[in-house]
Every structure is written in C-alpha cells, then in structure tokens.
C-alpha atoms as a PDB file:
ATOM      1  CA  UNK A   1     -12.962 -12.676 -13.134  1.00  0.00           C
ATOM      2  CA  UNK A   2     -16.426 -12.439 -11.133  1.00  0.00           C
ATOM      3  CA  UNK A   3     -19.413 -10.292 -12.746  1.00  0.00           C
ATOM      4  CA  UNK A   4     -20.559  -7.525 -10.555  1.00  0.00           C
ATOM      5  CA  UNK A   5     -24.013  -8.828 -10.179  1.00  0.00           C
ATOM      6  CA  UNK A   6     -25.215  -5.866  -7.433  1.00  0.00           C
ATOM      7  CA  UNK A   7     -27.950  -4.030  -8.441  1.00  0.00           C
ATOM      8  CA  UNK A   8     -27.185   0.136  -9.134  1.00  0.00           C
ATOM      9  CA  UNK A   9     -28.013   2.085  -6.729  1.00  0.00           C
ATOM     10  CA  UNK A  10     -31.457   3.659  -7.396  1.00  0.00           C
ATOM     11  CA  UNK A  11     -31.415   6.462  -4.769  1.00  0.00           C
ATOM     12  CA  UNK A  12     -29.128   9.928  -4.631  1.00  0.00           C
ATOM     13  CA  UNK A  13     -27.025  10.198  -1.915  1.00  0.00           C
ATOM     14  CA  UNK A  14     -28.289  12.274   0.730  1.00  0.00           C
ATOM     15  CA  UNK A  15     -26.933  13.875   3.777  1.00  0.00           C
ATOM     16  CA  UNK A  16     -27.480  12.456   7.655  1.00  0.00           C
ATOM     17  CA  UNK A  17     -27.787  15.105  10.401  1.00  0.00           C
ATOM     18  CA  UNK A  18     -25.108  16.298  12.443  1.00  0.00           C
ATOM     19  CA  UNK A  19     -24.846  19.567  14.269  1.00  0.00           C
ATOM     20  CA  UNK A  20     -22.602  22.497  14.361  1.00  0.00           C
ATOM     21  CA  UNK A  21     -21.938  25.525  16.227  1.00  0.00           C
ATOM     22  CA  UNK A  22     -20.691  24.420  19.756  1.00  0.00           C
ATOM     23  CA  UNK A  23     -17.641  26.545  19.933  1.00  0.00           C
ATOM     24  CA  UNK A  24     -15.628  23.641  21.164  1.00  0.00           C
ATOM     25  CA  UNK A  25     -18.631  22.268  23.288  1.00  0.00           C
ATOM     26  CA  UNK A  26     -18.795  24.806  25.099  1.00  0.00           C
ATOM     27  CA  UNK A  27     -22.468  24.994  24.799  1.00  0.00           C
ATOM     28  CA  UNK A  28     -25.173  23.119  23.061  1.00  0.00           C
ATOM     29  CA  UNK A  29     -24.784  22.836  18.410  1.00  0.00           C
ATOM     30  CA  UNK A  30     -26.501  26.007  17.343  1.00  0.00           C
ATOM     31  CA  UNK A  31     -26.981  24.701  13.516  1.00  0.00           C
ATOM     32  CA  UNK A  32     -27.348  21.782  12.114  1.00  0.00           C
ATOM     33  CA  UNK A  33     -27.330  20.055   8.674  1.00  0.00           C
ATOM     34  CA  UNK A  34     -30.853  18.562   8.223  1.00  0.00           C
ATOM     35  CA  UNK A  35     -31.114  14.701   6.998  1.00  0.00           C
ATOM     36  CA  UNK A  36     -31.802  13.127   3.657  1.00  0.00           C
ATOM     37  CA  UNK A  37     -30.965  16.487   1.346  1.00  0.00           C
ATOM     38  CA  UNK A  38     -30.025  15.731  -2.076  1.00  0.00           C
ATOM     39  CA  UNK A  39     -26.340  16.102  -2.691  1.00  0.00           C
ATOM     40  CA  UNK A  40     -26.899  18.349  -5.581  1.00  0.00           C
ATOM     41  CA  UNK A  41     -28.615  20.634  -3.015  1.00  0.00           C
ATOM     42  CA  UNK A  42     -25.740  20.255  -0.498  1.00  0.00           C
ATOM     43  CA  UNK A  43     -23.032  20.651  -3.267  1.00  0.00           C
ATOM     44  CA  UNK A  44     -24.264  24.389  -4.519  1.00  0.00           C
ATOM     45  CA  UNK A  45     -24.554  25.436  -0.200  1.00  0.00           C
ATOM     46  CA  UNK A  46     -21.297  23.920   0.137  1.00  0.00           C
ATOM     47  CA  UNK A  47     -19.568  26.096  -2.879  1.00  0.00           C
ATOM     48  CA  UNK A  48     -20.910  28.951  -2.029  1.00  0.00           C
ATOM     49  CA  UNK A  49     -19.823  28.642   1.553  1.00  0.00           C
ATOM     50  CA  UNK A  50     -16.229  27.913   0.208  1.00  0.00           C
ATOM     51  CA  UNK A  51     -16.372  30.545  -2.306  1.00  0.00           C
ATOM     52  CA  UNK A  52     -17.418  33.436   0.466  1.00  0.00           C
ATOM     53  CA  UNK A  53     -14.479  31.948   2.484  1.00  0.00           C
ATOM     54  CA  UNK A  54     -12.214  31.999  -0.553  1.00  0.00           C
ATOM     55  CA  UNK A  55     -13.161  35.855  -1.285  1.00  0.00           C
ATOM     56  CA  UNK A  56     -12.701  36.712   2.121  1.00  0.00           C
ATOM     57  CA  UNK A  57      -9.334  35.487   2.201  1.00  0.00           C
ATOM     58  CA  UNK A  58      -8.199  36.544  -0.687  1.00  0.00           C
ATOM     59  CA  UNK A  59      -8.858  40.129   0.786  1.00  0.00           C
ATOM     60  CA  UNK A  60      -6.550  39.297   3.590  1.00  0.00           C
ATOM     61  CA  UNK A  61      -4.081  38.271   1.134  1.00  0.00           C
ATOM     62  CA  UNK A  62      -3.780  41.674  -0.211  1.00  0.00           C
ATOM     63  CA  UNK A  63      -4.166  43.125   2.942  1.00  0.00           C
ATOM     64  CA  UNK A  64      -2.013  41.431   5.305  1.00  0.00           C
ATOM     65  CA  UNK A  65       2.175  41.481   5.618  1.00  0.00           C
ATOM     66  CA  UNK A  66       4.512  38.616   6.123  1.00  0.00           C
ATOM     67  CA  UNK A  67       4.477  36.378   8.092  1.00  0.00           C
ATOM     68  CA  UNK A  68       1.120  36.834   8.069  1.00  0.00           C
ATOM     69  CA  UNK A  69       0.470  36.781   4.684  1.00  0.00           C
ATOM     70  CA  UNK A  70       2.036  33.158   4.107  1.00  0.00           C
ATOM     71  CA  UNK A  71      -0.775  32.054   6.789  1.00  0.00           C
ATOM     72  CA  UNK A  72      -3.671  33.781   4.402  1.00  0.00           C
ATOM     73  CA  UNK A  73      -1.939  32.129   0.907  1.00  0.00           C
ATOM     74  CA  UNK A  74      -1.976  28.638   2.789  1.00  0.00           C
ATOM     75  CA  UNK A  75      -5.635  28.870   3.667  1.00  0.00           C
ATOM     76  CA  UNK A  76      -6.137  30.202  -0.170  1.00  0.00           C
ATOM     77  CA  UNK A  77      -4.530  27.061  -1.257  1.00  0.00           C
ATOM     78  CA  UNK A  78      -6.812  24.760   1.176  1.00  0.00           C
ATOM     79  CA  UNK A  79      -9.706  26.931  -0.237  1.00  0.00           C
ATOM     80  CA  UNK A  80      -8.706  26.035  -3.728  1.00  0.00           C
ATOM     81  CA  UNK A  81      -8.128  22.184  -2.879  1.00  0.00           C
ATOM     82  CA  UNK A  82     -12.109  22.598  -1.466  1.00  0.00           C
ATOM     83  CA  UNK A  83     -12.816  23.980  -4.717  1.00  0.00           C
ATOM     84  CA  UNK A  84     -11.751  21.525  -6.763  1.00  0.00           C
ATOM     85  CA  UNK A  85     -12.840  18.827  -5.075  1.00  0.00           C
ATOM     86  CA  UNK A  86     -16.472  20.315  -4.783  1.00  0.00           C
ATOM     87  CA  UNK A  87     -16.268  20.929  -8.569  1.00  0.00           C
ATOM     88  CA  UNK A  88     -14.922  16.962  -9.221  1.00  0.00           C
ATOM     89  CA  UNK A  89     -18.169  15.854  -6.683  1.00  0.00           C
ATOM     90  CA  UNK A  90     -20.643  17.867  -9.076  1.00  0.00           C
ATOM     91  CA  UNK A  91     -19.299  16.594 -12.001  1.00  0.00           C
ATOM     92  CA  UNK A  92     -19.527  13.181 -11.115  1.00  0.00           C
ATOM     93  CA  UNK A  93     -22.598  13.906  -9.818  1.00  0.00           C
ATOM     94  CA  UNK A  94     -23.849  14.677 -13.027  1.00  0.00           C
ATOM     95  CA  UNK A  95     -22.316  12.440 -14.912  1.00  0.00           C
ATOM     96  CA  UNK A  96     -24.388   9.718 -12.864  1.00  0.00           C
ATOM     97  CA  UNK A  97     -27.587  11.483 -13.398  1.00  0.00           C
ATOM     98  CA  UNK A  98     -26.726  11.190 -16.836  1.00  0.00           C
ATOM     99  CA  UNK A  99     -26.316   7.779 -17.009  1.00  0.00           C
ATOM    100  CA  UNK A 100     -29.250   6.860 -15.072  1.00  0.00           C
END
C-alpha cells in the first residue's frame, strides 16, 4: 500500500462568492455570500437560517390541515436532514481544529 505523502492542509476552508436574490433572474442577485469566510462563521449563519425556517414551519404544522399539512411535515423533515448535516459539518469541524 502507498503512504499518503501530501502535506495537511494548513488553511480553513472558506467560502467563494456567489449571489442570491434574483427571483428566478428576473432581475439582477440582491445578496450575496462574500468570499474567503471561515466555515465556522458560515456554519453558525447557516443554522440559524435553518433553525428560523425550521420554527416557522413547525408553526404551519400546527396550523395547517391535510393535505396541506403533509406538505409542511415534508419540509420539517428536509429541515431536520439540514440540521443534522450542519451539526455533523461543525463537529468535524472541530474535531480538525482539534487535531491541528
């Protein structure tokens, strides 16, 4: 078997830019996601994005009737896949800092 002989990476992961906020293109990005921010950074804005989304719709869950309902629990169960993964990425995440 071959030794991994490539050097660990010494820099964080960042972020490259990319914009948002076109409504389908039909006018120019409003937002956009700035380059080189620390993952760290962009995990915690990320989670609490998904867990205002998650709140939201968890309202609507309580709120709304079927059919209607079964739409709201299927987003809650894409919200909670987001979770999780965001959760596994900041984990890992620290896990490397802890290593390093």
């Amino acid at each position: 078997m071959k030794e991994n002989t490539s050097p660990a990476p010494t820099s964080r992961r960042t972020t490259a830019a990319t914009h948002f906020g076109a409504c389908n293109g039909t006018h120019p990005p409003v937002f956009a996601v700035n380059p080189d921010v620390d993952i760290d950074d962009v995990l915690m804005h990320l989670t609490a994005a998904v867990t205002s989304a998650f709140e939201s719709n968890a309202q609507l869950c309580e709120m709304l009737a079927r059919p209607l309902a079964d739409v709201a629990w299927a987003t809650w169960q894409s919200l909670e896949v987001c979770q999780a993964l965001i959760d596994a990425l900041r984990k890992e995440d620290r896990c490397v800092r802890a290593e390093a």
